[in-house]
Protein backbone atom coordinates (compact mmCIF):
# COMPACT_ATOMS: atom_id res chain seq x y z
CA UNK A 1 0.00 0.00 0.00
CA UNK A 2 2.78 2.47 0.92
CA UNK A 3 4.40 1.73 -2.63
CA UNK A 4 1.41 2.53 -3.96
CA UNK A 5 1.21 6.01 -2.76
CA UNK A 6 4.76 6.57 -3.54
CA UNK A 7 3.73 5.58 -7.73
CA UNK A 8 0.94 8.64 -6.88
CA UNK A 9 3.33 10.83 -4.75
CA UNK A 10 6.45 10.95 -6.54
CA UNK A 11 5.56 12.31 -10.31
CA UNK A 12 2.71 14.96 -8.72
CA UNK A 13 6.09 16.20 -6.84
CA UNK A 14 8.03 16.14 -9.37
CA UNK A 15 5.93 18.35 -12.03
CA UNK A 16 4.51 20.65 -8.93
CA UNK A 17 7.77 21.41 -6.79
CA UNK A 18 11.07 19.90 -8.19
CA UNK A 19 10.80 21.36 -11.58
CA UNK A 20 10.88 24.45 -10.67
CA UNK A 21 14.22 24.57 -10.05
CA UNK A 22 15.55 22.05 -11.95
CA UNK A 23 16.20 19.52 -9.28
CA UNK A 24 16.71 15.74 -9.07
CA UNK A 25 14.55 13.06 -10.90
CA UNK A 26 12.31 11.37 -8.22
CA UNK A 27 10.96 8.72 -10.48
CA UNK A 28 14.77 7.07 -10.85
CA UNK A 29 15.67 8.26 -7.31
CA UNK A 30 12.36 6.51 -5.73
CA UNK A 31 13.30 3.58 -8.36
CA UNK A 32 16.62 2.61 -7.52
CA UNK A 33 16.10 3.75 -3.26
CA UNK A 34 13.06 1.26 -3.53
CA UNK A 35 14.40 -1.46 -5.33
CA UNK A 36 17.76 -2.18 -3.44
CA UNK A 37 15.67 -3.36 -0.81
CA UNK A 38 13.30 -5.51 -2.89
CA UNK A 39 12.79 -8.28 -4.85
CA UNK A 40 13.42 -8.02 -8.71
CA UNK A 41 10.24 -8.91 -9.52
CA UNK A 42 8.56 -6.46 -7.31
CA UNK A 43 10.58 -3.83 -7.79
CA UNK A 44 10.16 -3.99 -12.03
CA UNK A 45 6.41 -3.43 -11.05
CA UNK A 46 7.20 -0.54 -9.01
CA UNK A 47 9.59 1.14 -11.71
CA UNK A 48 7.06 -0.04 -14.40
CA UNK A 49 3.69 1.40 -12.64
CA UNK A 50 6.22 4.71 -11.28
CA UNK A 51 7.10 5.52 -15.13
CA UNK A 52 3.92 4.82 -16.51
CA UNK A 53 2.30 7.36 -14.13
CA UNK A 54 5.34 9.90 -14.72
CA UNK A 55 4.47 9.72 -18.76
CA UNK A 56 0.89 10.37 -17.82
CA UNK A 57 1.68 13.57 -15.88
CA UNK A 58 1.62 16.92 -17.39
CA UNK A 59 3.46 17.97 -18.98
CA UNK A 60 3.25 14.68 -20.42
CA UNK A 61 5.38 13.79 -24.26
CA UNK A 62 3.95 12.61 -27.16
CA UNK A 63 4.56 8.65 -26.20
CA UNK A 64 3.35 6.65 -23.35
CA UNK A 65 5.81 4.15 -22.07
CA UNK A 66 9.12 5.19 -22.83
CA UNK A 67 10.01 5.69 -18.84
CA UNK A 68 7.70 2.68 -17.57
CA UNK A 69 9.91 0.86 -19.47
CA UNK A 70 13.23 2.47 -18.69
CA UNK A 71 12.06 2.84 -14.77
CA UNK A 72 11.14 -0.97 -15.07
CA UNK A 73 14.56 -2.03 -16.13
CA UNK A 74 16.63 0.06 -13.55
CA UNK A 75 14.30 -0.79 -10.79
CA UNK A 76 14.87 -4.56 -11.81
CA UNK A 77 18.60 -4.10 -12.23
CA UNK A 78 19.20 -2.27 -8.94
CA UNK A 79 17.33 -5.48 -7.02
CA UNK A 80 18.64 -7.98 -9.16
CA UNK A 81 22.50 -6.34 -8.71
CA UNK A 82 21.94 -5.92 -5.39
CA UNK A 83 20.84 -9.36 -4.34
CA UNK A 84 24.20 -11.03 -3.45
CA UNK A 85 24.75 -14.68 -1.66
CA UNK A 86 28.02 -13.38 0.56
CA UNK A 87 27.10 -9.46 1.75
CA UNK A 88 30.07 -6.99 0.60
CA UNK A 89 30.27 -3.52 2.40
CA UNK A 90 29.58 -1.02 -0.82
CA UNK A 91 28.06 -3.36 -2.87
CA UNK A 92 24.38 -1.22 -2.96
CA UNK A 93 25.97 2.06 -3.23
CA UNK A 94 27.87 0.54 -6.61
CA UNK A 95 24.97 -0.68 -8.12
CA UNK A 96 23.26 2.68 -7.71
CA UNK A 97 25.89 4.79 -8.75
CA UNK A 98 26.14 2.37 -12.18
CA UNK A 99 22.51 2.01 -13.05
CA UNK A 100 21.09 5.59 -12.05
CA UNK A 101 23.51 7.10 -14.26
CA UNK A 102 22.25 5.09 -17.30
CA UNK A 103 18.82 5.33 -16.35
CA UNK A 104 19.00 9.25 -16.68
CA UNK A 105 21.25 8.36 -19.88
CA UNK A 106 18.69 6.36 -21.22
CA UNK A 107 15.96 8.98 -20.52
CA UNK A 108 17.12 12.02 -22.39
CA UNK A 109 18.62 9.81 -25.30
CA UNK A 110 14.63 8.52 -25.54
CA UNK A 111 13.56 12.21 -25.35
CA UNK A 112 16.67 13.25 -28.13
CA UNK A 113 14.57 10.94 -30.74
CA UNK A 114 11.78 13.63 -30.14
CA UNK A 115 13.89 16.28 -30.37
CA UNK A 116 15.27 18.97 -33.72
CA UNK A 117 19.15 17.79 -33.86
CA UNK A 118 19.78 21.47 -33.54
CA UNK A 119 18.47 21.47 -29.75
CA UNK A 120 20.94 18.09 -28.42
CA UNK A 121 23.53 19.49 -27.56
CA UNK A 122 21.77 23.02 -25.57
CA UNK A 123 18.94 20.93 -24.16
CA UNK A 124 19.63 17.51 -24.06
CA UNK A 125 23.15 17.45 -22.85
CA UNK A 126 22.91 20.39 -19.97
CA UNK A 127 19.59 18.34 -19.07
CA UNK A 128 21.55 15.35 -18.31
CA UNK A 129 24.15 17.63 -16.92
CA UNK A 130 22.02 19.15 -14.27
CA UNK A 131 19.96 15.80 -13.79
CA UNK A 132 23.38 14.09 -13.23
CA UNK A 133 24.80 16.51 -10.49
CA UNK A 134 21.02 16.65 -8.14
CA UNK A 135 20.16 12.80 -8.78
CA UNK A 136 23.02 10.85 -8.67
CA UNK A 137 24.71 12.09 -5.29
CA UNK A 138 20.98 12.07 -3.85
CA UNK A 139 20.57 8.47 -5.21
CA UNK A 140 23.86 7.28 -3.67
CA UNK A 141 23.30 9.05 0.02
CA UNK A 142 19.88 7.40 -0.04
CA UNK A 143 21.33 3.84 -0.68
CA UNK A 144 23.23 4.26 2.35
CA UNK A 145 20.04 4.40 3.87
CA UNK A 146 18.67 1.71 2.40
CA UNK A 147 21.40 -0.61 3.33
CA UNK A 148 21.05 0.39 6.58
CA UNK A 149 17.41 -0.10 7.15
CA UNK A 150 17.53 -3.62 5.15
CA UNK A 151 20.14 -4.21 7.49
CA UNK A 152 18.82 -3.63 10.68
CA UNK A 153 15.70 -5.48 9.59
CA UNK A 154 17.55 -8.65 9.06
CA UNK A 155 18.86 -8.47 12.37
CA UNK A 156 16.24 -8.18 14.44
């Protein structure tokens, strides 16, 4: 249930008070924070039903899907990389900082097929620039979290 308010929460945040000022992308952050802790399945649902809801949004593009299906992938990669028999210190915070990156990589190159050639380089590219410097140390402080919840679950 609280997953399911976080699909609802997370792209009426993102259109009404992060882009305003050009912050981080809460759809990948939620994503990858989310799925570190669960299991691939469940968290390729979450990414899928998160990115489906973010391409429904306004200002929503021209096609429905592209970012359920990108969202679904890195929310399946992050639990699926992050599932490991023997436990090493780091591991989480690795897989985040590899499959965030491409996720927001994968995002504007999808939006860049939209796009006049003439605007790639001034939109696309300082996009991803700006996306890359608020999401990616965001993602990686809140895997530290993660890890540490998980964690402390499994202990007690």
């Amino acid at each position: 249930m609280r997953y399911a308010l976080l699909v609802i929460v997370v792209p009426l945040l993102q259109v009404t008070v992060v882009n305003r000022f050009g912050g981080p992308d809460l759809a990948v952050l939620v994503t990858a924070w989310l799925a570190i802790g669960l299991s691939p399945p469940r968290a390729a649902v979450f990414g899928f039903a998160a990115g489906l809801l973010a391409d429904l949004v306004p200002p929503a593009a021209e096609v429905v899907g592209p970012t359920a299906a990108i969202l679904c992938l890195t929310g399946y990669l992050c639990a699926r990389l992050s599932m490991a028999r023997e436990p090493r210190p780091g591991r989480k915070v690795i897989v985040v900082a590899v499959v965030v990156p491409a996720a927001l990589l994968a995002r504007e190159l999808v939006s860049l097929a939209w796009r006049q050639p003439a605007d790639w380089v001034s939109g696309g590219l300082a996009a991803l620039a700006v996306n890359l410097a608020w999401t990616l140390p965001l993602a990686l402080l809140l895997s530290l979290t993660r890890r540490a919840q998980t964690s402390r679950t499994r202990r007690g």
